[in-house]
C-alpha atoms as a PDB file:
ATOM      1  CA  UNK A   1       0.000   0.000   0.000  1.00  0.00           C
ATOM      2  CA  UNK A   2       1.285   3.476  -0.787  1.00  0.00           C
ATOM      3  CA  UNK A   3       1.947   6.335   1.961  1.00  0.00           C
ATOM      4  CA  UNK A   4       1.177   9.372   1.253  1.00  0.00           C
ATOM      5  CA  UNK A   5       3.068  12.358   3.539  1.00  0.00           C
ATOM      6  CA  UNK A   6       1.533  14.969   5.259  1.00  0.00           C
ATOM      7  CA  UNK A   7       3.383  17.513   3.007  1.00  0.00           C
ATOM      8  CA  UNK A   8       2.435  16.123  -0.160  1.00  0.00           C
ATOM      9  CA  UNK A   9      -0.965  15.938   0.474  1.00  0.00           C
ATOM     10  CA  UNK A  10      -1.069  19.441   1.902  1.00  0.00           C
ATOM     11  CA  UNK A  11       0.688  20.834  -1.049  1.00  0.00           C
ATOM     12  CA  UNK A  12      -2.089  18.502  -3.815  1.00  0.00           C
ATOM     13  CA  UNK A  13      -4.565  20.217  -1.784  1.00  0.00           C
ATOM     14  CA  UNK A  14      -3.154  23.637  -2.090  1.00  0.00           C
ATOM     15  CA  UNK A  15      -2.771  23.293  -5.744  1.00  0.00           C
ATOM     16  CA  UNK A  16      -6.198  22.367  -6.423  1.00  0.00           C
ATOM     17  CA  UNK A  17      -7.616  25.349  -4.293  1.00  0.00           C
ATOM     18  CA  UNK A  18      -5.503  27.795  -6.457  1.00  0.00           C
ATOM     19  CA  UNK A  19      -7.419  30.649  -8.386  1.00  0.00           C
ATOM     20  CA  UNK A  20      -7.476  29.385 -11.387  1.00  0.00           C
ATOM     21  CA  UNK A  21      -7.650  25.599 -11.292  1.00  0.00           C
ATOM     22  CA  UNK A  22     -10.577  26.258  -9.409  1.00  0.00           C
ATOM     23  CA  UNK A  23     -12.205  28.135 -11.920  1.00  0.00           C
ATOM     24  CA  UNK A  24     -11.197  25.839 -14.209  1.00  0.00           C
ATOM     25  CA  UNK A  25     -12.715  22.947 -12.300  1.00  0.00           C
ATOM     26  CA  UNK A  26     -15.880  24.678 -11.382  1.00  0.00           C
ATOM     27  CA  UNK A  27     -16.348  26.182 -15.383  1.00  0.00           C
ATOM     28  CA  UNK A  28     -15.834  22.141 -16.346  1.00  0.00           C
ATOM     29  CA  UNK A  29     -12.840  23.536 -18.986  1.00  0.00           C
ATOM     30  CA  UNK A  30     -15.424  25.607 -21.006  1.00  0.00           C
ATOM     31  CA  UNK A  31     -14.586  29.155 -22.454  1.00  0.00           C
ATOM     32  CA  UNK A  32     -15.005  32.112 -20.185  1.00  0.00           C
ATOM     33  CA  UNK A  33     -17.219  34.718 -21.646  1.00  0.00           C
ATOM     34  CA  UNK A  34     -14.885  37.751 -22.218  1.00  0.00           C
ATOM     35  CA  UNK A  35     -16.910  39.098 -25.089  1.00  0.00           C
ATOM     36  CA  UNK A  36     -17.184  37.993 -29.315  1.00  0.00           C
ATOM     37  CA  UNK A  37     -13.978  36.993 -30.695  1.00  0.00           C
ATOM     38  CA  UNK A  38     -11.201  39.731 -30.667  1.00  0.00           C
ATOM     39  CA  UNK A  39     -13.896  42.523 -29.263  1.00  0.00           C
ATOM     40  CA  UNK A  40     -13.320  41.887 -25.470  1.00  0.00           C
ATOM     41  CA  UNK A  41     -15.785  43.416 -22.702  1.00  0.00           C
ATOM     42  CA  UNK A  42     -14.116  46.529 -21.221  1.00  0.00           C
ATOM     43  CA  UNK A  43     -12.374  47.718 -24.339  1.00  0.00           C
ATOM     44  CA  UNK A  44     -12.650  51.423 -24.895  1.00  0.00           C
ATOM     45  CA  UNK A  45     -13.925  52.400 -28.434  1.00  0.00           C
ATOM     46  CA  UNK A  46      -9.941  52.950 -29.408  1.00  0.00           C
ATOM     47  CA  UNK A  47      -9.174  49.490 -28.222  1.00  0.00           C
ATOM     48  CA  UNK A  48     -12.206  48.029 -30.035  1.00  0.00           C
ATOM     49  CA  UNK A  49     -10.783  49.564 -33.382  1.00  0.00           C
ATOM     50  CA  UNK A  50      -7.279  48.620 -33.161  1.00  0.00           C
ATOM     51  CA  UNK A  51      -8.680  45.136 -32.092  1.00  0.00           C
ATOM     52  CA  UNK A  52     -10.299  44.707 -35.164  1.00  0.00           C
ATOM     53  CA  UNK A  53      -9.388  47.659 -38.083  1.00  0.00           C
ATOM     54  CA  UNK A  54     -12.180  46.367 -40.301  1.00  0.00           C
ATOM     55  CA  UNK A  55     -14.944  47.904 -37.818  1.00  0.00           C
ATOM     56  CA  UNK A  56     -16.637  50.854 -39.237  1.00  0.00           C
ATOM     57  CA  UNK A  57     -16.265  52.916 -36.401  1.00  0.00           C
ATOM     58  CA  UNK A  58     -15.148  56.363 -35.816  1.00  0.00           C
ATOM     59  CA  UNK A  59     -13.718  56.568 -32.983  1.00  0.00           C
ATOM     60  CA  UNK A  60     -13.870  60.420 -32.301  1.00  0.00           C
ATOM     61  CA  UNK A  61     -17.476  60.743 -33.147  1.00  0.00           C
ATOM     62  CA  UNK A  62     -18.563  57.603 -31.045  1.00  0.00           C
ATOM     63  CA  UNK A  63     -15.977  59.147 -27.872  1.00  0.00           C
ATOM     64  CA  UNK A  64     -18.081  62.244 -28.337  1.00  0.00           C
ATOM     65  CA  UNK A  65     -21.682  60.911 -27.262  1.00  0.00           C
ATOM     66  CA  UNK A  66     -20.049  58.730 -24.546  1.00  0.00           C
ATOM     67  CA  UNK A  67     -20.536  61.006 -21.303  1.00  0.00           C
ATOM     68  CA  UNK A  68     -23.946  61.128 -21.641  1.00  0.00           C
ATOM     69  CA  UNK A  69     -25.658  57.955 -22.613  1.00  0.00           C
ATOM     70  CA  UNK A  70     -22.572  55.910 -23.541  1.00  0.00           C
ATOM     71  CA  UNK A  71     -22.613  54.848 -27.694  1.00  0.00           C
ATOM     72  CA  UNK A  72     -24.265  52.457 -29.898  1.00  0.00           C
ATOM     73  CA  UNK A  73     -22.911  51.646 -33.353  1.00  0.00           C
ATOM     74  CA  UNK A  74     -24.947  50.432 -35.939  1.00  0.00           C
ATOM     75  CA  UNK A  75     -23.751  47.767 -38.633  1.00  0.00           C
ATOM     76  CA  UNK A  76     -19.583  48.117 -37.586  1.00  0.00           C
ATOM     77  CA  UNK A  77     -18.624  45.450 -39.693  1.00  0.00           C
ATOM     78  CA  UNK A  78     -19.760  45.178 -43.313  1.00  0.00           C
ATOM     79  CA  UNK A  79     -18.587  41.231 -43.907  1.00  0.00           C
ATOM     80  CA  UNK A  80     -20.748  38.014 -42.766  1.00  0.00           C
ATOM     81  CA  UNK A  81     -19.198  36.370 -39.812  1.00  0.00           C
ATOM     82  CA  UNK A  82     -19.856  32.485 -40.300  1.00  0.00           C
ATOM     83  CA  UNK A  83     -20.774  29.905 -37.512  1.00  0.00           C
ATOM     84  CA  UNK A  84     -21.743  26.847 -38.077  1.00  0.00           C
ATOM     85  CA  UNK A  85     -21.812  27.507 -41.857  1.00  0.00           C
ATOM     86  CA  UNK A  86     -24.631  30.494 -40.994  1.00  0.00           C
ATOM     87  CA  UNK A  87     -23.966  33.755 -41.988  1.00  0.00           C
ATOM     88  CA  UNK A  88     -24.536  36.216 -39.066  1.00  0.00           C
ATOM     89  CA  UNK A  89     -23.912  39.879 -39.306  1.00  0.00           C
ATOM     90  CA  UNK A  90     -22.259  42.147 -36.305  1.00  0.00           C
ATOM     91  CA  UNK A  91     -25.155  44.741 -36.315  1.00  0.00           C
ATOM     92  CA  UNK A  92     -24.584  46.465 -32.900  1.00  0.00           C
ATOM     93  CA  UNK A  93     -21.501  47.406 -30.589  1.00  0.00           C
ATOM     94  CA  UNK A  94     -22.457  49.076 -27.501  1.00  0.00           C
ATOM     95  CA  UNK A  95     -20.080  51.250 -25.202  1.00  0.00           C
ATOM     96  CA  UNK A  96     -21.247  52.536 -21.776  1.00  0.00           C
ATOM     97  CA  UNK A  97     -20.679  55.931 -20.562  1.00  0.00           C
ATOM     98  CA  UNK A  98     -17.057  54.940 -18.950  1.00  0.00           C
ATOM     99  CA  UNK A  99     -16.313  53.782 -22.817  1.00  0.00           C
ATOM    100  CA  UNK A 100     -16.639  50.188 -21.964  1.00  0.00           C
ATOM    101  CA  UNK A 101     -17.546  47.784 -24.480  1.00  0.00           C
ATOM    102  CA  UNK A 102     -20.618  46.179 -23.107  1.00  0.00           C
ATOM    103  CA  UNK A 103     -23.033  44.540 -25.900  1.00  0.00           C
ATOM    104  CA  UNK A 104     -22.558  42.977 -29.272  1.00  0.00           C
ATOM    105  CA  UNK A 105     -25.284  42.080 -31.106  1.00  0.00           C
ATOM    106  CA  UNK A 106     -24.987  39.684 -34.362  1.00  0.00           C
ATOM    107  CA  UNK A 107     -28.166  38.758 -36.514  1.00  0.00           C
ATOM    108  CA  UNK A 108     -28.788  35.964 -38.919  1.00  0.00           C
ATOM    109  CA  UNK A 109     -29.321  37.200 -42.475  1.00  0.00           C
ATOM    110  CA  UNK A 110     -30.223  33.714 -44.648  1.00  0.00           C
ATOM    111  CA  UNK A 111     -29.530  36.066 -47.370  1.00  0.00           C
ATOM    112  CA  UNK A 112     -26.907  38.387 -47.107  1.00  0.00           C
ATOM    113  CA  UNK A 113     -28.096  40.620 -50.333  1.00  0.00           C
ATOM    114  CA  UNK A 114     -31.095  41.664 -48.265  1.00  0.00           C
ATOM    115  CA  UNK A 115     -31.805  44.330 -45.987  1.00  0.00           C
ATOM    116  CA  UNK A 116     -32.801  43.105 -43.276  1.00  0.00           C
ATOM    117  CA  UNK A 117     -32.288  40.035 -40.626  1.00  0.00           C
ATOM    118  CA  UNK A 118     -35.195  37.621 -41.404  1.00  0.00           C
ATOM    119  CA  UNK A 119     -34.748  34.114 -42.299  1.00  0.00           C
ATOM    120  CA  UNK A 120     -37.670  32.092 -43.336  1.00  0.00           C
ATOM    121  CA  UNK A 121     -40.452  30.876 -40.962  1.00  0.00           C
ATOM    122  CA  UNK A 122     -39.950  26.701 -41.701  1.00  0.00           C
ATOM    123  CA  UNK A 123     -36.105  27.297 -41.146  1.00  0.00           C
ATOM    124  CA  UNK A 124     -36.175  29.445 -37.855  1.00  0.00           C
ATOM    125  CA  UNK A 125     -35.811  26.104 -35.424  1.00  0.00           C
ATOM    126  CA  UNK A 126     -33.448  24.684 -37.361  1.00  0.00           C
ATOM    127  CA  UNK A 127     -31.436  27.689 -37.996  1.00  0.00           C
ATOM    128  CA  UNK A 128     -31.561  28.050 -33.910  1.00  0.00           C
ATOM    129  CA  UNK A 129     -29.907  24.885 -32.811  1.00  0.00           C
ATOM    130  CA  UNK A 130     -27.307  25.005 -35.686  1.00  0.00           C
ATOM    131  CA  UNK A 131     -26.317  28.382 -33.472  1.00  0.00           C
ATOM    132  CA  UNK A 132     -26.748  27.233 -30.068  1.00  0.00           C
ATOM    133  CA  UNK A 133     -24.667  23.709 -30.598  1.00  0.00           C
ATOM    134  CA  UNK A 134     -21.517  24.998 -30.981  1.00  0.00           C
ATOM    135  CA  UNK A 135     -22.318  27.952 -28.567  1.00  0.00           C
ATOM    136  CA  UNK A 136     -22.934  25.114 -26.108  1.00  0.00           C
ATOM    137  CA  UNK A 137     -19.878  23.001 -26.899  1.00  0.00           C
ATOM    138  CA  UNK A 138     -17.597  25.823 -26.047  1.00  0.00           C
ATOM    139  CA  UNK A 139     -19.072  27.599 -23.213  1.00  0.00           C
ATOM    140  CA  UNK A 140     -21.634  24.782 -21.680  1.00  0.00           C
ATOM    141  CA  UNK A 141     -25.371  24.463 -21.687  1.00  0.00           C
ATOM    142  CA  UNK A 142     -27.629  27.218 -21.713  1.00  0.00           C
ATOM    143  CA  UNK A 143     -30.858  27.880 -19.725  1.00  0.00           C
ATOM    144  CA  UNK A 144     -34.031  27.755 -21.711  1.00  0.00           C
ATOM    145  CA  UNK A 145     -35.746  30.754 -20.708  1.00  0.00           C
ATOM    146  CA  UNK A 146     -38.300  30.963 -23.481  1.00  0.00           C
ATOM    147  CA  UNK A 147     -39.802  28.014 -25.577  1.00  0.00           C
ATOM    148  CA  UNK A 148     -43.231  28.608 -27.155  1.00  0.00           C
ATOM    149  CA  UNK A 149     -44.855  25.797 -29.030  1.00  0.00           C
ATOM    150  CA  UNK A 150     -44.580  26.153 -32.545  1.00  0.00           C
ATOM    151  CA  UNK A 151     -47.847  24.864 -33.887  1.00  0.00           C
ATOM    152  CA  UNK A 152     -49.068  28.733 -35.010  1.00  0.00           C
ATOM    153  CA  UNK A 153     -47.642  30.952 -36.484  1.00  0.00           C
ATOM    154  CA  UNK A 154     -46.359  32.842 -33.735  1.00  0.00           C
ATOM    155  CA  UNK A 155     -43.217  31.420 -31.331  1.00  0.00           C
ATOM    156  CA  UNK A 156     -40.393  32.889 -29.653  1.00  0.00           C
ATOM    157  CA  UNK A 157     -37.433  30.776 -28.714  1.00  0.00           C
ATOM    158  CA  UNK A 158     -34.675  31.762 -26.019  1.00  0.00           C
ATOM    159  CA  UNK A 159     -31.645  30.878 -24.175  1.00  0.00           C
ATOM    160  CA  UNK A 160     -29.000  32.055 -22.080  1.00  0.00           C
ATOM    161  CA  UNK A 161     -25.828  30.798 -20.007  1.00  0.00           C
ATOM    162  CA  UNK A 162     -27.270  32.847 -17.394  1.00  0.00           C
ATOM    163  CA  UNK A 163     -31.190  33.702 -16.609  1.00  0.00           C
ATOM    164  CA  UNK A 164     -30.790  36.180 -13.771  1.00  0.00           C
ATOM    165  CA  UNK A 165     -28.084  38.375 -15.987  1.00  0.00           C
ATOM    166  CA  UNK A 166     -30.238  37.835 -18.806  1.00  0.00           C
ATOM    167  CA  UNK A 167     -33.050  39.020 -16.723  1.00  0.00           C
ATOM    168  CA  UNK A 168     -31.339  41.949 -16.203  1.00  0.00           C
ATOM    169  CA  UNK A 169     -29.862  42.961 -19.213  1.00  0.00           C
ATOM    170  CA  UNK A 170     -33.822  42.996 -20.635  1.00  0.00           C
ATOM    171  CA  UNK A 171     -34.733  44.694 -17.858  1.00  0.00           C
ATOM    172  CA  UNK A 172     -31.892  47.510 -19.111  1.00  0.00           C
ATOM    173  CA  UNK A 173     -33.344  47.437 -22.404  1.00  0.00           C
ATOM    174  CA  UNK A 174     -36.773  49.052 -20.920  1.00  0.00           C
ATOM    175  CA  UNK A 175     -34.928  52.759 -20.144  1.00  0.00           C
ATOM    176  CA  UNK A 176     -32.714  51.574 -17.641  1.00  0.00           C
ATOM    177  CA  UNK A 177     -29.128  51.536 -19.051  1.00  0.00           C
ATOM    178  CA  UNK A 178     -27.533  52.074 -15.563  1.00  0.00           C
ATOM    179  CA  UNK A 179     -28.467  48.631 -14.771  1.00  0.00           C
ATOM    180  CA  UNK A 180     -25.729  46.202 -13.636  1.00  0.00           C
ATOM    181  CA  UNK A 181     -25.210  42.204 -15.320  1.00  0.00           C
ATOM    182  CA  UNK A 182     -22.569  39.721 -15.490  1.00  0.00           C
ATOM    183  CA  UNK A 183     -20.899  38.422 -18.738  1.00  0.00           C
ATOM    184  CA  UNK A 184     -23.345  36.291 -20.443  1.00  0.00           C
ATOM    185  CA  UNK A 185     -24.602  34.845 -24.379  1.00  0.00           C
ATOM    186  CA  UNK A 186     -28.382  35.284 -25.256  1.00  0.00           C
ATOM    187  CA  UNK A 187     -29.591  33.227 -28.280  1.00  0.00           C
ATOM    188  CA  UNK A 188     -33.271  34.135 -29.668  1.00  0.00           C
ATOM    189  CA  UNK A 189     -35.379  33.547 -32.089  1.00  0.00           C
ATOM    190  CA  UNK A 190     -38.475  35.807 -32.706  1.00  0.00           C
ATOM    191  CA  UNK A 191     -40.694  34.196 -35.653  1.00  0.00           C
ATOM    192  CA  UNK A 192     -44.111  36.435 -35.390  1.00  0.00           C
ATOM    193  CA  UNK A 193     -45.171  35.700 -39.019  1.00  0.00           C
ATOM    194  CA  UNK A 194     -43.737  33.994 -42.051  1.00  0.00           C
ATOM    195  CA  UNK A 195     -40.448  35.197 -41.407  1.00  0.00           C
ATOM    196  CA  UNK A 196     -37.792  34.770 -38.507  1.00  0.00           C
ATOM    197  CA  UNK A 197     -35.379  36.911 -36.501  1.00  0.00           C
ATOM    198  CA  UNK A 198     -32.546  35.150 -34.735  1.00  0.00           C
ATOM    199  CA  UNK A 199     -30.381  37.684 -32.447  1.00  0.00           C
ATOM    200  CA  UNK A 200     -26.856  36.769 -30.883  1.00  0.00           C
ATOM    201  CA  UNK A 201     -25.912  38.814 -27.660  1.00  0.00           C
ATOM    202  CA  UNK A 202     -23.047  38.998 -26.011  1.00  0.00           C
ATOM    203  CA  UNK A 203     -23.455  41.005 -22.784  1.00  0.00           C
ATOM    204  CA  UNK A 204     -21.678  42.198 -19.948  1.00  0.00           C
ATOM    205  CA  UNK A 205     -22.280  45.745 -17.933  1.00  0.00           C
ATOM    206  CA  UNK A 206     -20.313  45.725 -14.482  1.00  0.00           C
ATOM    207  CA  UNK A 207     -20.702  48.385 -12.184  1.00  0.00           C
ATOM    208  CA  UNK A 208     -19.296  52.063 -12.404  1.00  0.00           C
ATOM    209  CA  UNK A 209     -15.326  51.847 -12.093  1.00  0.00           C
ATOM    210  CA  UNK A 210     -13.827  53.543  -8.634  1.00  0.00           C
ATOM    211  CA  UNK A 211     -11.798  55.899 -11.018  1.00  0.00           C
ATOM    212  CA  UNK A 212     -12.918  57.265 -14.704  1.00  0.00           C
ATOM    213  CA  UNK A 213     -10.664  55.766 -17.604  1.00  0.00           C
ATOM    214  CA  UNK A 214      -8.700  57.809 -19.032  1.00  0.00           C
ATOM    215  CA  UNK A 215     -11.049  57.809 -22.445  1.00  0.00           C
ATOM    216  CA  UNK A 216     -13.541  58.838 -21.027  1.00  0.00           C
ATOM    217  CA  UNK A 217     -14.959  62.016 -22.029  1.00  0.00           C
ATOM    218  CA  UNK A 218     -16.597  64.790 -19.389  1.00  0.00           C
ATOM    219  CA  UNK A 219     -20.353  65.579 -20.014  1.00  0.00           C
ATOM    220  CA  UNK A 220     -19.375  69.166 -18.867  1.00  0.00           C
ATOM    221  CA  UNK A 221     -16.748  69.341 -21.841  1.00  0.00           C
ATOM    222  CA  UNK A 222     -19.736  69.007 -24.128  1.00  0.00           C
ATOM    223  CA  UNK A 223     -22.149  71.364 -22.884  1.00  0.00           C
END
């Protein structure tokens, strides 16, 4: 029979407590949600752009409407991003008034030539799980927080790797921006007719930071 000693099992149990091993343990080896690819949460809108130089994004004119309200771009990246051999487009960045990155929003197009981010009706299920499989294999399951039945023509599908953020990220969405939430992905699908809307969001809005960053812009230097 093997001994153990004391001192090896007290320093096995001090490496498994460690920081990180813990999380790592805990998260089951999954992918932490720092943001969407290269755009991490807490980048300032000049971090954002030297990330990733393709985004359509000015940085001065977005800076400029940050004191207030904080800044939402519209359609920052012109290409199709493809996952799971579905073309979504990055249709929203959002920076909070500390110039924090804190929402990216990608929508399904089944056709990129059109305007807008409908797929059709008979494909919206389908198109849903092809998303949410390999969104699962890399960051673990997600809650299922709404699942209408299908049988009209009405249904809304939605999940989340975290109900009471997602919760609370809605609830910010109803004229309450100051509204704190941890990292989390939001996968719906919206079919109220004989098209579909499937929406990506990757969200994260911690509270105010002790000190201002240095981007940040005064509200009294634009009055």
């Amino acid at each position: 029979m093997k001994v153990f000693s004391i001192t090896a099992i007290l320093a096995w149990t001090m490496l498994l407590s460690a920081p990180g091993l813990a999380q790592g343990a805990e998260q089951g080896g999954k992918a932490a949600i720092d943001g969407w690819g290269k755009l991490k949460f807490g980048m300032s809108v000049q971090q954002a752009v030297a990330a990733m130089p393709d985004l359509n994004l000015k940085s001065e004119a977005c800076t400029t409407q940050i004191a207030r309200n904080g800044c939402h771009v519209a359609f920052p990246l012109t290409k199709p991003v493809s996952i799971n051999g579905l073309d979504l487009m990055l249709t929203d960045m959002k920076f909070d008034r500390y110039n924090r990155l804190s929402v990216v929003i990608l929508k399904l197009f089944e056709d990129s030539k059109e305007p807008n981010p409908v797929v059709r009706h008979g494909r919206c299920e389908e198109y849903y799980l092809r998303l949410l499989h390999p969104l699962e294999k890399k960051y673990g399951a997600f809650v299922s927080v709404i699942k209408n039945e299908k049988g009209s023509d009405y249904f809304t599908l939605k999940s989340t790797t975290n109900k009471q953020a997602s919760d609370r990220y809605n609830q910010s969405l109803m004229g309450s921006p100051a509204i704190t939430y941890g990292p989390h992905i939001q996968l719906e699908a919206y079919a109220p007719s004989a098209t579909c809307a499937l929406t990506l969001i990757y969200a994260s809005n911690p509270p105010a930071p002790e000190a201002a960053p240095e981007n940040t812009v005064n509200a009294e230097d634009l009055l």
